[in-house]
N, C-alpha and C. Protein backbone atom coordinates (compact mmCIF):
# COMPACT_ATOMS: atom_id res chain seq x y z
N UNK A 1 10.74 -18.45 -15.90
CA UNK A 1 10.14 -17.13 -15.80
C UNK A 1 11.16 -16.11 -16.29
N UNK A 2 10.58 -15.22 -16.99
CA UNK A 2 11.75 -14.14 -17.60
C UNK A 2 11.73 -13.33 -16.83
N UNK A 3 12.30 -11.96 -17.16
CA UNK A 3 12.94 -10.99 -16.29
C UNK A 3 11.25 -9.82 -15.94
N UNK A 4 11.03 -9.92 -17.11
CA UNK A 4 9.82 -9.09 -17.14
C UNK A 4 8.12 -9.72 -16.09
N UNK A 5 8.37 -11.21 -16.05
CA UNK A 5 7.11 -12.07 -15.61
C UNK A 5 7.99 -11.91 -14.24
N UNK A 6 9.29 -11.63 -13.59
CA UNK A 6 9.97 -11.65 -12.41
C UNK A 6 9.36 -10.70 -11.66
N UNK A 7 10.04 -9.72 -12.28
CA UNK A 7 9.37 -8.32 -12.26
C UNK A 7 8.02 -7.87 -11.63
N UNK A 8 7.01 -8.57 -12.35
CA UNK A 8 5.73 -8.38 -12.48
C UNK A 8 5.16 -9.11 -10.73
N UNK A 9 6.02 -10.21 -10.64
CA UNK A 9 5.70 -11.16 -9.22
C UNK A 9 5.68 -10.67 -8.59
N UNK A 10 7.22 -9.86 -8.65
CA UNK A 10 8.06 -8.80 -7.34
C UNK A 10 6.88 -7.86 -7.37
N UNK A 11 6.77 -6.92 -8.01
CA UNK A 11 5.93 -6.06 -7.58
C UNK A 11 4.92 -6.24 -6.64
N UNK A 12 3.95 -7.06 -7.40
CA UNK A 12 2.89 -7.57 -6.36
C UNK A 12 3.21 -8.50 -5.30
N UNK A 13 4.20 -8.43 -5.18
CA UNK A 13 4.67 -9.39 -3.45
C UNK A 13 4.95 -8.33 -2.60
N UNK A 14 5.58 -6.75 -3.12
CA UNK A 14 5.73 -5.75 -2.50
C UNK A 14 5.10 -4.82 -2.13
N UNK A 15 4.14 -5.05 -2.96
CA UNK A 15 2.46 -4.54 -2.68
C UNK A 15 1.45 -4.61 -1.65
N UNK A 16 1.71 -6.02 -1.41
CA UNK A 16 0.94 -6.82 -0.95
C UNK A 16 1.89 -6.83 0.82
N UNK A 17 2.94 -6.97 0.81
CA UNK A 17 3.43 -6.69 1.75
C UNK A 17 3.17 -5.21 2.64
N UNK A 18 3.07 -4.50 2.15
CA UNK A 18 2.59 -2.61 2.27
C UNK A 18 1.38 -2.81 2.72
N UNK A 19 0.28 -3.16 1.66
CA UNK A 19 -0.98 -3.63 2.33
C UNK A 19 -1.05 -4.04 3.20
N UNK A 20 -0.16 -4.84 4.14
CA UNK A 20 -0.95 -6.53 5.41
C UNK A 20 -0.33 -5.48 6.19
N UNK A 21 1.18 -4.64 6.16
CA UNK A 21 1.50 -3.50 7.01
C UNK A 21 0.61 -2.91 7.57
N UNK A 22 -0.11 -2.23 6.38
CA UNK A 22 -1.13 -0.72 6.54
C UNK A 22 -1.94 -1.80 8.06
N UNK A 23 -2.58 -2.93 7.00
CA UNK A 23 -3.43 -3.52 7.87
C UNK A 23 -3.47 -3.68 8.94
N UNK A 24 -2.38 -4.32 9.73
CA UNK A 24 -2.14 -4.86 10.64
C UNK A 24 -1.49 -4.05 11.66
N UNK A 25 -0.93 -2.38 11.17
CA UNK A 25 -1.14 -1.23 12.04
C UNK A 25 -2.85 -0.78 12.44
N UNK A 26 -3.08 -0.30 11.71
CA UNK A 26 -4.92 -0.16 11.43
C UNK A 26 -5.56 -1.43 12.38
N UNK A 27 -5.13 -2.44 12.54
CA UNK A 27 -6.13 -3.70 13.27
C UNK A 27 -5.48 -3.49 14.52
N UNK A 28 -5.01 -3.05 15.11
CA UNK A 28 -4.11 -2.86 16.53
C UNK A 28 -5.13 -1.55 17.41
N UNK A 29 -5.65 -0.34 16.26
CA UNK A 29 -5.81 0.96 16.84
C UNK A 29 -7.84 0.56 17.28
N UNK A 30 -8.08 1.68 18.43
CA UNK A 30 -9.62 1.36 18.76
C UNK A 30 -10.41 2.62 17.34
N UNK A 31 -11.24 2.50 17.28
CA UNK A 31 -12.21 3.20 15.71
C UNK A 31 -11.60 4.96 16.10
N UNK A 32 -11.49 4.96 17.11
CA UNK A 32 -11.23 6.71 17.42
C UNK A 32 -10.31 6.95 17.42
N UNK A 33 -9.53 6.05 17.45
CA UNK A 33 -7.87 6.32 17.25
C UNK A 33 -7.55 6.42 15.32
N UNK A 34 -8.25 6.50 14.82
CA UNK A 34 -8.23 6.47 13.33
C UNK A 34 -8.05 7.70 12.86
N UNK A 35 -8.62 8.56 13.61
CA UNK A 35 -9.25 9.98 13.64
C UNK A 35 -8.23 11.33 14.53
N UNK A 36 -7.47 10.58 14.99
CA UNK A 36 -6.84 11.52 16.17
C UNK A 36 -5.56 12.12 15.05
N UNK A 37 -5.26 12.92 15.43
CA UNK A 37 -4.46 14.79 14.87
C UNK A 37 -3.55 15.21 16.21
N UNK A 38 -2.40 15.34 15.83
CA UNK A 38 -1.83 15.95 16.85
C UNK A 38 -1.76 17.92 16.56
N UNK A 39 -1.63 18.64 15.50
CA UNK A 39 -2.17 19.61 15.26
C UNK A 39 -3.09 19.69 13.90
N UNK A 40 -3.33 20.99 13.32
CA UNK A 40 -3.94 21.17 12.12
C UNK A 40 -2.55 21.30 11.12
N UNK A 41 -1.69 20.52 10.96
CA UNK A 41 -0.67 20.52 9.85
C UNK A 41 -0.83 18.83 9.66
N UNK A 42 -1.70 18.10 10.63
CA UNK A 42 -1.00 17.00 10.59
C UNK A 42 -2.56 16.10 9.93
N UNK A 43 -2.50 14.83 9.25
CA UNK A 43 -3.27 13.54 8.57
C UNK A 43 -3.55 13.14 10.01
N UNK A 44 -4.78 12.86 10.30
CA UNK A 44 -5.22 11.43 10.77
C UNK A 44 -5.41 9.90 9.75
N UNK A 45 -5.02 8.99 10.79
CA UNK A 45 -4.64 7.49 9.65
C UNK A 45 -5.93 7.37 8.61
N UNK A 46 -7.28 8.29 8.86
CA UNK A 46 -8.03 7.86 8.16
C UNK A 46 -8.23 8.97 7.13
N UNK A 47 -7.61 10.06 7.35
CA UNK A 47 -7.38 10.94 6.48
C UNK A 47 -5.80 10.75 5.32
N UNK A 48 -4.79 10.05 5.56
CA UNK A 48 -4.06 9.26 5.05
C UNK A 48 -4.52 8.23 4.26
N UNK A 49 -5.38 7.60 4.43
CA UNK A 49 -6.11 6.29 4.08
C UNK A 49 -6.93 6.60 2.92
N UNK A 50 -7.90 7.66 3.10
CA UNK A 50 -8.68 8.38 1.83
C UNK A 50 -7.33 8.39 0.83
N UNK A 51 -6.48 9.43 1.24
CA UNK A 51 -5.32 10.32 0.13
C UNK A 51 -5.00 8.86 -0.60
N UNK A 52 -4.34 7.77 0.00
CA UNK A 52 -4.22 6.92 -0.20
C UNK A 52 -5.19 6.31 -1.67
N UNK A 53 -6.17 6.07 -1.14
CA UNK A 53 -7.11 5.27 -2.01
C UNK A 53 -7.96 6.08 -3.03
N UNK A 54 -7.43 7.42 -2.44
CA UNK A 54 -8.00 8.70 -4.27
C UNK A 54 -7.13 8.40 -4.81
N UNK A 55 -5.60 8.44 -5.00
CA UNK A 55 -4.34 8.04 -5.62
C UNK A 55 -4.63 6.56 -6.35
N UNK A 56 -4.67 5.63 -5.49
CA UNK A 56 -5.28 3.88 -6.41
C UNK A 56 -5.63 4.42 -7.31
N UNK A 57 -7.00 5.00 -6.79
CA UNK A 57 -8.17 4.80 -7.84
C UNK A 57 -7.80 5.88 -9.16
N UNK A 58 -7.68 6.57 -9.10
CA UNK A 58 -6.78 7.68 -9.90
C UNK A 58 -5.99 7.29 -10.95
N UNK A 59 -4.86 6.42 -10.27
CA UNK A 59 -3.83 6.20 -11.21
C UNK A 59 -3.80 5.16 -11.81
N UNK A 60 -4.65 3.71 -11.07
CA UNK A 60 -4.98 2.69 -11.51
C UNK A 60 -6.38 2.12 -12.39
N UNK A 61 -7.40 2.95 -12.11
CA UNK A 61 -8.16 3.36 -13.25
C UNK A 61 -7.76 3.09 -14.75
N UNK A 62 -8.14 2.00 -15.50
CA UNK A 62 -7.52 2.42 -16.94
C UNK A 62 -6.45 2.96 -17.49
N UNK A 63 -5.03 2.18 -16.45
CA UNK A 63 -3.97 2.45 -16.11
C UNK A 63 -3.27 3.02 -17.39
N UNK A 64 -3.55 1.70 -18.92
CA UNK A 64 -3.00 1.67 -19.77
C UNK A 64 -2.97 2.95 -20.77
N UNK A 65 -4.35 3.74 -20.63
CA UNK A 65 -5.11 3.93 -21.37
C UNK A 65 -5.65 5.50 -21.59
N UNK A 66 -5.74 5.78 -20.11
CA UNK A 66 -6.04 6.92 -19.45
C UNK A 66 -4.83 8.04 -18.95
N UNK A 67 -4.78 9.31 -18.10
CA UNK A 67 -3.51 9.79 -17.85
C UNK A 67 -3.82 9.62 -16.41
N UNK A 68 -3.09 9.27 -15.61
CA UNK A 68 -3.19 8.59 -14.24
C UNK A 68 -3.48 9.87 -13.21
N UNK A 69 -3.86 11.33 -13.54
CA UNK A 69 -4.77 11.96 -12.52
C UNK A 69 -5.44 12.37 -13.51
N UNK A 70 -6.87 11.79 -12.94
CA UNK A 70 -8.23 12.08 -13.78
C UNK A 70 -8.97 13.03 -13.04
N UNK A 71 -10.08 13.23 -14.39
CA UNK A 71 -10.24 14.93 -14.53
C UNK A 71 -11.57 14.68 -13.25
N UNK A 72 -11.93 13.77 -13.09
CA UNK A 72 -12.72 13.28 -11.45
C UNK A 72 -12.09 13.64 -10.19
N UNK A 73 -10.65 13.05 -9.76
CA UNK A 73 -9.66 13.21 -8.67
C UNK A 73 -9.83 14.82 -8.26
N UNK A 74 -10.39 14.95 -6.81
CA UNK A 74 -9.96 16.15 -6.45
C UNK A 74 -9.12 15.82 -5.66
N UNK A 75 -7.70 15.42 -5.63
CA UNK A 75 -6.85 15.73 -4.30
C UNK A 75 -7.13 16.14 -3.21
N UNK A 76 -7.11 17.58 -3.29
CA UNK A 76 -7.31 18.47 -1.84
C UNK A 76 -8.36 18.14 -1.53
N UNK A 77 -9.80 17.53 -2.19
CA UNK A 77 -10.36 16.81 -1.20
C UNK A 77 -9.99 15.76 -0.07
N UNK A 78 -8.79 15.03 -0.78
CA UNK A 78 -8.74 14.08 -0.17
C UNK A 78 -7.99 13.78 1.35
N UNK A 79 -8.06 15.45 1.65
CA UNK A 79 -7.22 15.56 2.54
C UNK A 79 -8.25 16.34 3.89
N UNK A 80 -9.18 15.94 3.71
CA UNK A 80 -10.32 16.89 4.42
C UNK A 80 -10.65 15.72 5.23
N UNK A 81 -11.03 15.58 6.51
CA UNK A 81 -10.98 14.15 7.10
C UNK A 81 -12.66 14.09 7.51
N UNK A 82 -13.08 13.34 6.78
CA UNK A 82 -14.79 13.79 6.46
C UNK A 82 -15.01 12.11 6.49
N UNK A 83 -14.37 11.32 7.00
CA UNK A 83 -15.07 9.50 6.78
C UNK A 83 -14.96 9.72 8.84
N UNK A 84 -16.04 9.20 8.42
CA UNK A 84 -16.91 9.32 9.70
C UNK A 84 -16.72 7.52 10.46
N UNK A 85 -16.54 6.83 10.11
CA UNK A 85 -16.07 5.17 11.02
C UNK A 85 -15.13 4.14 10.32
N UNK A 86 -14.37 3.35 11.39
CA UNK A 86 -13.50 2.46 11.22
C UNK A 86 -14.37 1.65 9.44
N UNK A 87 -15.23 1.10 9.93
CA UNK A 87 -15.74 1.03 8.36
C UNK A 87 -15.53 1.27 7.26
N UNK A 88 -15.88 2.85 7.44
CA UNK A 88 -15.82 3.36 5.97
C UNK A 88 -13.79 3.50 5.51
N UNK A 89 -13.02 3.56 6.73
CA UNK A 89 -11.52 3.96 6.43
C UNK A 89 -11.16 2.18 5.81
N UNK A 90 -11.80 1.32 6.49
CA UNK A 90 -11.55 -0.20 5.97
C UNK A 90 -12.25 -0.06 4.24
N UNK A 91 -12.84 0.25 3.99
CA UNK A 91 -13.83 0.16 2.36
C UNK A 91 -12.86 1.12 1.74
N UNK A 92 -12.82 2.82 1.93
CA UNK A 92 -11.67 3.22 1.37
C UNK A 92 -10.51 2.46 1.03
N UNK A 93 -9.93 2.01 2.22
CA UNK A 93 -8.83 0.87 1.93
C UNK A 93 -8.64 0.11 0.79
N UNK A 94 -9.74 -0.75 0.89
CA UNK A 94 -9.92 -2.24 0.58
C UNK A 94 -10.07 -1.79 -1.11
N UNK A 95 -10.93 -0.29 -1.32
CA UNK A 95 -11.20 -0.02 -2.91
C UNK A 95 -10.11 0.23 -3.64
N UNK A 96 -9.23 1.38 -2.80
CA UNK A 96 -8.31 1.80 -3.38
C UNK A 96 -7.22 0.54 -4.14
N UNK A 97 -6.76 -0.92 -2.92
CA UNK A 97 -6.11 -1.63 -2.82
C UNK A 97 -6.43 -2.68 -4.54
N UNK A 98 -7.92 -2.56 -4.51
CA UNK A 98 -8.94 -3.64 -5.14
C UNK A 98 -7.94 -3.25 -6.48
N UNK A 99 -8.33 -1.82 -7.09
CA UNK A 99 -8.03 -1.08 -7.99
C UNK A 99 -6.61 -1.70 -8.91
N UNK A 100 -5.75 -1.52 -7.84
CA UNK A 100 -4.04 -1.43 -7.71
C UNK A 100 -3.70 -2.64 -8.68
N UNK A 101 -4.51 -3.74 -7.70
CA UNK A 101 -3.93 -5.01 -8.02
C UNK A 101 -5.03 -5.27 -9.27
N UNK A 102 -6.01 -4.99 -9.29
CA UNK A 102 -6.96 -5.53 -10.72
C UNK A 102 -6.00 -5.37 -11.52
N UNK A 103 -5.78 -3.67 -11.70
CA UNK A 103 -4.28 -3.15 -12.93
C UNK A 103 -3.56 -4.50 -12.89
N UNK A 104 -2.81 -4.40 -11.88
CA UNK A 104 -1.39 -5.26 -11.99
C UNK A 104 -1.64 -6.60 -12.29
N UNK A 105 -2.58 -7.20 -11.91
CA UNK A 105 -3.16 -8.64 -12.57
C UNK A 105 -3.28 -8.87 -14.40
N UNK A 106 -3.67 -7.49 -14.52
CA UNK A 106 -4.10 -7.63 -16.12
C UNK A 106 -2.84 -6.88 -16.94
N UNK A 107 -1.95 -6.79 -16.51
CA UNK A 107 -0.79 -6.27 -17.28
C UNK A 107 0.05 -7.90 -17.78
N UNK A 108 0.58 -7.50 -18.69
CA UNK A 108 1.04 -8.35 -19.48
C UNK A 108 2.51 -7.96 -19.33
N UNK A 109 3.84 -8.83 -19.43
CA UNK A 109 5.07 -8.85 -19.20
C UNK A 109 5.70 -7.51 -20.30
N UNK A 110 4.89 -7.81 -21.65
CA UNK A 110 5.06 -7.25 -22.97
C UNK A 110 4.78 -5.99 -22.77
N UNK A 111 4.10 -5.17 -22.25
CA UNK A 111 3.23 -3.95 -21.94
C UNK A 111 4.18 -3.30 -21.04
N UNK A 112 5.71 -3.08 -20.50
CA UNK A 112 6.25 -2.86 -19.30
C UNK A 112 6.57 -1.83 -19.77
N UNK A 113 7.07 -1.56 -20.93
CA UNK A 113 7.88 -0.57 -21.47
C UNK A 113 6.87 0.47 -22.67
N UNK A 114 5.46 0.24 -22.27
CA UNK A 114 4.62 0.75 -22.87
C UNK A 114 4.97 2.06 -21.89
N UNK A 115 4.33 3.49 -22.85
CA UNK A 115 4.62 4.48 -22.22
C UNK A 115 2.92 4.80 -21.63
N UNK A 116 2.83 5.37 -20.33
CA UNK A 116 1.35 6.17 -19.85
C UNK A 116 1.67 7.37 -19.77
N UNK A 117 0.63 8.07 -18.93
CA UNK A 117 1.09 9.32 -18.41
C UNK A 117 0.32 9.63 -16.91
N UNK A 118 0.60 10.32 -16.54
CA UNK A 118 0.51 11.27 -14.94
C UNK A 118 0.66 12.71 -15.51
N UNK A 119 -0.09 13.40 -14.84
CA UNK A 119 -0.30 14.46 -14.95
C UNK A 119 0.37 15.16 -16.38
N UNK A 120 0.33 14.44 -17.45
CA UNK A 120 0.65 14.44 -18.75
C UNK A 120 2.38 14.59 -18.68
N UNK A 121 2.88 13.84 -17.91
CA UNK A 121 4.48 13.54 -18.38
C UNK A 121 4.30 11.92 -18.59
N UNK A 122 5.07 11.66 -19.43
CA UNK A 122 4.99 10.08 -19.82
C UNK A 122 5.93 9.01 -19.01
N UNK A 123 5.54 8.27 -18.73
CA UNK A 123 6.44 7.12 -17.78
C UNK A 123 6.17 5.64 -18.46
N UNK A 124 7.21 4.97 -18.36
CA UNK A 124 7.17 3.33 -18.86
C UNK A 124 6.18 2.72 -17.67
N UNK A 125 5.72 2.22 -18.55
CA UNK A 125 4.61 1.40 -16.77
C UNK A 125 6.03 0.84 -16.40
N UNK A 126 6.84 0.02 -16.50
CA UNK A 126 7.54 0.43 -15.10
C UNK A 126 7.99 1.43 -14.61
N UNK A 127 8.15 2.31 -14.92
CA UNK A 127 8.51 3.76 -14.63
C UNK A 127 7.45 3.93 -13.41
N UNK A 128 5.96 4.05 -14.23
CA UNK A 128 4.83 4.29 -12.94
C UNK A 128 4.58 3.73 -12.24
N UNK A 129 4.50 2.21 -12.28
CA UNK A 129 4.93 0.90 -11.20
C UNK A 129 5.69 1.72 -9.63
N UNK A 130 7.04 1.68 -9.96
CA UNK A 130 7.84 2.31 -9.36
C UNK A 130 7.69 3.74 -8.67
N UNK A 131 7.30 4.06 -8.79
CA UNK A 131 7.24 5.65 -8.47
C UNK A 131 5.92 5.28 -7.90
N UNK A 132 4.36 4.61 -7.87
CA UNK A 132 3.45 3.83 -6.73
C UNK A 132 4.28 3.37 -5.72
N UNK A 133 5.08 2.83 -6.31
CA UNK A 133 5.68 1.60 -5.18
C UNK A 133 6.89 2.27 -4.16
N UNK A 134 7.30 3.48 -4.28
CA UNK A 134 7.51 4.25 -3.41
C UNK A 134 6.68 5.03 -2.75
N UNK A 135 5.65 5.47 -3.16
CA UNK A 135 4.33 6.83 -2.90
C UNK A 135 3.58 5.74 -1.82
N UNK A 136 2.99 4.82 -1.84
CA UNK A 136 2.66 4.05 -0.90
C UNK A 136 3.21 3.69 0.05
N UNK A 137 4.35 3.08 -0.09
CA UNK A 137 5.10 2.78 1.58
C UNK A 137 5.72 4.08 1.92
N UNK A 138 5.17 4.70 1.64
CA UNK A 138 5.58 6.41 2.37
C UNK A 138 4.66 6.67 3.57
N UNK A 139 3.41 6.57 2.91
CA UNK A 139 2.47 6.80 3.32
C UNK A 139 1.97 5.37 4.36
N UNK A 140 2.02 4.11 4.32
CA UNK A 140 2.06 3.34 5.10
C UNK A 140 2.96 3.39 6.04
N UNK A 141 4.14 3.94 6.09
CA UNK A 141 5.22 4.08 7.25
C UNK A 141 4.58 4.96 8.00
N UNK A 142 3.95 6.05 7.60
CA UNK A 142 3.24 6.90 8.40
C UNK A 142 2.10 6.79 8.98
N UNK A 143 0.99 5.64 8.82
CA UNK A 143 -0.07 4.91 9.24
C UNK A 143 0.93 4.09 10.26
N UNK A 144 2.20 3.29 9.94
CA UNK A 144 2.48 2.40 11.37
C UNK A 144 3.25 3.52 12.10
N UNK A 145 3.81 4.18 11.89
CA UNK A 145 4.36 5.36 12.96
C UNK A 145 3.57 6.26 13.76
N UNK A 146 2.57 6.23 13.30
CA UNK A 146 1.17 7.06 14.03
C UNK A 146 0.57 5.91 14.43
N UNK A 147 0.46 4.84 14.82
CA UNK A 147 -0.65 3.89 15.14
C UNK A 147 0.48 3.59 16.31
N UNK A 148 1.71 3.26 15.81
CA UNK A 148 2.94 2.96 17.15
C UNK A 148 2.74 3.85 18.15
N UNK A 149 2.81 5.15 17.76
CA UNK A 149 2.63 6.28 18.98
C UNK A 149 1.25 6.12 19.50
N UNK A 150 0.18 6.18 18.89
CA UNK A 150 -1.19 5.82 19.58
C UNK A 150 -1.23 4.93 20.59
N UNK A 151 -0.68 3.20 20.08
CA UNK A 151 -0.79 2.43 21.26
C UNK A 151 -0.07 2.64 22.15
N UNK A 152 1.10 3.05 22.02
CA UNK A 152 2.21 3.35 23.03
C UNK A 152 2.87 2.02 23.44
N UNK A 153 2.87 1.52 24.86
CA UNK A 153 3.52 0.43 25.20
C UNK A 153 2.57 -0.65 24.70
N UNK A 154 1.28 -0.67 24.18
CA UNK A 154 0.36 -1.55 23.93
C UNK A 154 0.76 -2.42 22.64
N UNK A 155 1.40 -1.65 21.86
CA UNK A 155 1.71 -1.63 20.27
C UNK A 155 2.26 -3.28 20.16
N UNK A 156 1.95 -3.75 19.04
CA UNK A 156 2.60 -5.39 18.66
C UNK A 156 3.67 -5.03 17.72
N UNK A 157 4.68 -5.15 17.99
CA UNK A 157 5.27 -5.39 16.69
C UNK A 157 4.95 -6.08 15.57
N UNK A 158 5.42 -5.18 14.19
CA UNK A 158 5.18 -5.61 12.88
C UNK A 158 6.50 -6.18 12.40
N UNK A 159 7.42 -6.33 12.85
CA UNK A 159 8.53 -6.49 12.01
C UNK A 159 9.30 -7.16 13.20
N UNK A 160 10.49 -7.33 13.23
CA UNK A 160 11.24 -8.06 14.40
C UNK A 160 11.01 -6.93 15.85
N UNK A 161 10.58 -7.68 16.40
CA UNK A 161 10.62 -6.53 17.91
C UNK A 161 12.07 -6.43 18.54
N UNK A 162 12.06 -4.81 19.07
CA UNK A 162 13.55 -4.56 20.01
C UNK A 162 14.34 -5.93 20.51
N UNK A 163 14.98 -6.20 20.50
CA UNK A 163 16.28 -6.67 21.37
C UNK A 163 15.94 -8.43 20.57
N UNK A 164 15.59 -8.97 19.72
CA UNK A 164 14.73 -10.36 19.43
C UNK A 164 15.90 -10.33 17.74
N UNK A 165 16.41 -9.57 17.39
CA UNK A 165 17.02 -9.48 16.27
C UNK A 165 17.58 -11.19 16.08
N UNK A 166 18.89 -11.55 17.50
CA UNK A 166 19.42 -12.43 17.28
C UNK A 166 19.30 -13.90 17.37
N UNK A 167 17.96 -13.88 18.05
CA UNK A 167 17.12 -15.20 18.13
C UNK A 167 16.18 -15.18 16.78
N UNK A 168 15.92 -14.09 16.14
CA UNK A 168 15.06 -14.28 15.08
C UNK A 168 15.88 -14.72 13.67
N UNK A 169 17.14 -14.31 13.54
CA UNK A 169 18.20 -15.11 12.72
C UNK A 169 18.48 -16.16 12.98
N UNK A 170 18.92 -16.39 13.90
CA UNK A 170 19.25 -18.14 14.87
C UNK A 170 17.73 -19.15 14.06
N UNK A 171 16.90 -18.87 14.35
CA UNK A 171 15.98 -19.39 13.27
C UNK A 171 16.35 -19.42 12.12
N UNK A 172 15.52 -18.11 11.66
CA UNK A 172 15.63 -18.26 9.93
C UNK A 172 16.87 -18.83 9.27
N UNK A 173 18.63 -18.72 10.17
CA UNK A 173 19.48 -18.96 9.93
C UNK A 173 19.66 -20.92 10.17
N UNK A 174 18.94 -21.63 10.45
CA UNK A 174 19.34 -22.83 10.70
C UNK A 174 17.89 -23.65 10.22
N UNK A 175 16.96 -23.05 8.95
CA UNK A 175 16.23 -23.34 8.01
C UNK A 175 16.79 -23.61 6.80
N UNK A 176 16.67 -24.26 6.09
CA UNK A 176 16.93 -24.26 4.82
C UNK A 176 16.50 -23.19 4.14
N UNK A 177 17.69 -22.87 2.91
CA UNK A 177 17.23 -21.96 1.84
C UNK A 177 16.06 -21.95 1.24
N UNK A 178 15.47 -20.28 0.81
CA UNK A 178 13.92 -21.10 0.19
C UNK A 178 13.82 -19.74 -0.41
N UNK A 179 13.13 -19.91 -1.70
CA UNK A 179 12.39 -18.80 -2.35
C UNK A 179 11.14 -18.26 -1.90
N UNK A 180 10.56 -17.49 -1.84
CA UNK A 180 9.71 -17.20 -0.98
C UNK A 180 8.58 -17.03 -2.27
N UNK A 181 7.24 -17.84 -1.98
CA UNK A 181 6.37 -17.62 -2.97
C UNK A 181 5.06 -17.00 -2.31
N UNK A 182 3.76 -16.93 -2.97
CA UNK A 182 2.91 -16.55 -2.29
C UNK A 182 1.97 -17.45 -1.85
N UNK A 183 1.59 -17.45 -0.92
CA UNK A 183 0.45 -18.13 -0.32
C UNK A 183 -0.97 -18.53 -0.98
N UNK A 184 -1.64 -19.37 -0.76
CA UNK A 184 -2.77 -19.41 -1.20
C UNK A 184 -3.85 -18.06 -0.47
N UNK A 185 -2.93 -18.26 0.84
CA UNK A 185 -3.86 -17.17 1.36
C UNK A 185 -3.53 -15.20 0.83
N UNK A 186 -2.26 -15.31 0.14
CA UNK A 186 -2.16 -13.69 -0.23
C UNK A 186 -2.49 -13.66 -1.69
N UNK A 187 -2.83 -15.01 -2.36
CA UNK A 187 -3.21 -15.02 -3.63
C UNK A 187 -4.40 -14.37 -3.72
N UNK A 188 -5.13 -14.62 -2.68
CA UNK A 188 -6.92 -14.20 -2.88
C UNK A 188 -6.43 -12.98 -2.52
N UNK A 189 -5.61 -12.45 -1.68
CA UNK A 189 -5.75 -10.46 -1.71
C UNK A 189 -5.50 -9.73 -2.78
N UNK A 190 -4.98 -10.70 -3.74
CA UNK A 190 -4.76 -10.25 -4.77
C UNK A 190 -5.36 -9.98 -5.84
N UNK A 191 -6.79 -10.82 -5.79
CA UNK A 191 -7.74 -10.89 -6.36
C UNK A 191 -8.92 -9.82 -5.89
């Protein structure tokens, strides 16, 4: 595998990781907890979730081809918290996500250093790769940081829980070395 087909893996393993995050904060909270605001400055997770999946669809749209905010995208809509059930914030989700990875499936290793554009400045698709791939786990840190405070003591950990650091190395540390590939089962999210 070359540097560019490396590349291309990584991304969508980091993607995909962000996604099962979002998810698996979002699968913890009850449908009304989706919706909750601590003032009027602040996103509810399902008003995050829209912003989220206008952005996909936006920038991943005819990634190659198109300028990645289209003349459709109203933003400041997307910030109006108008999705009415756990449902519809899961379908937002799931479209925006669909979008992301269709792009990234159909890109070619050769195409990396092709130039697009955003709001008519030009970026190397990796350039715009990158700059997604920060804009999203921004915004997913803030779906599990608001879903953490929601459950309160209820909350599961997503990542190593408090005080478990050195038993969770003691493992992984007395496994054999291993590259980490993808699953059959994160292959299909990918699809």
């Amino acid at each position: 595998m070359n540097a560019s087909e490396s590349y291309l893996e990584s991304i969508k393993k980091q993607f995909l990781y962000y996604k099962t995050l979002g998810e698996k904060a979002i699968a913890q909270l009850e449908p009304e907890q989706l919706f909750v605001t601590v003032n009027e400055d602040t996103n509810s997770i399902a008003t995050i979730v829209k912003h989220i999946s206008g952005n996909m669809l936006s920038r991943w749209t005819d990634f190659l081809t198109t300028d990645g905010e289209k003349e459709w995208r109203n933003r400041d809509d997307e910030f109006e918290n108008d999705i009415q059930s756990k449902d519809e914030v899961i379908t937002a989700w799931e479209k925006g996500w669909k979008c992301l990875f269709d792009a990234l499936n159909s890109l070619q290793p050769n195409q990396l250093s092709d130039i697009i554009y955003i709001r008519n400045e030009g970026h190397t698709v990796i350039e715009a790769i990158n700059r997604q791939l920060a804009h999203y786990p921004y915004h997913v840190g803030q779906i599990v940081f608001y879903a953490k405070q929601l459950k309160n003591s209820s909350w599961q950990s997503l990542s190593i829980p408090r005080k478990e650091s050195n038993s969770y190395n003691a493992v992984k540390f007395a496994q054999e070395k291993e590259i980490k590939n993808f699953t059959d089962e994160e292959l299909k999210k990918l699809k």
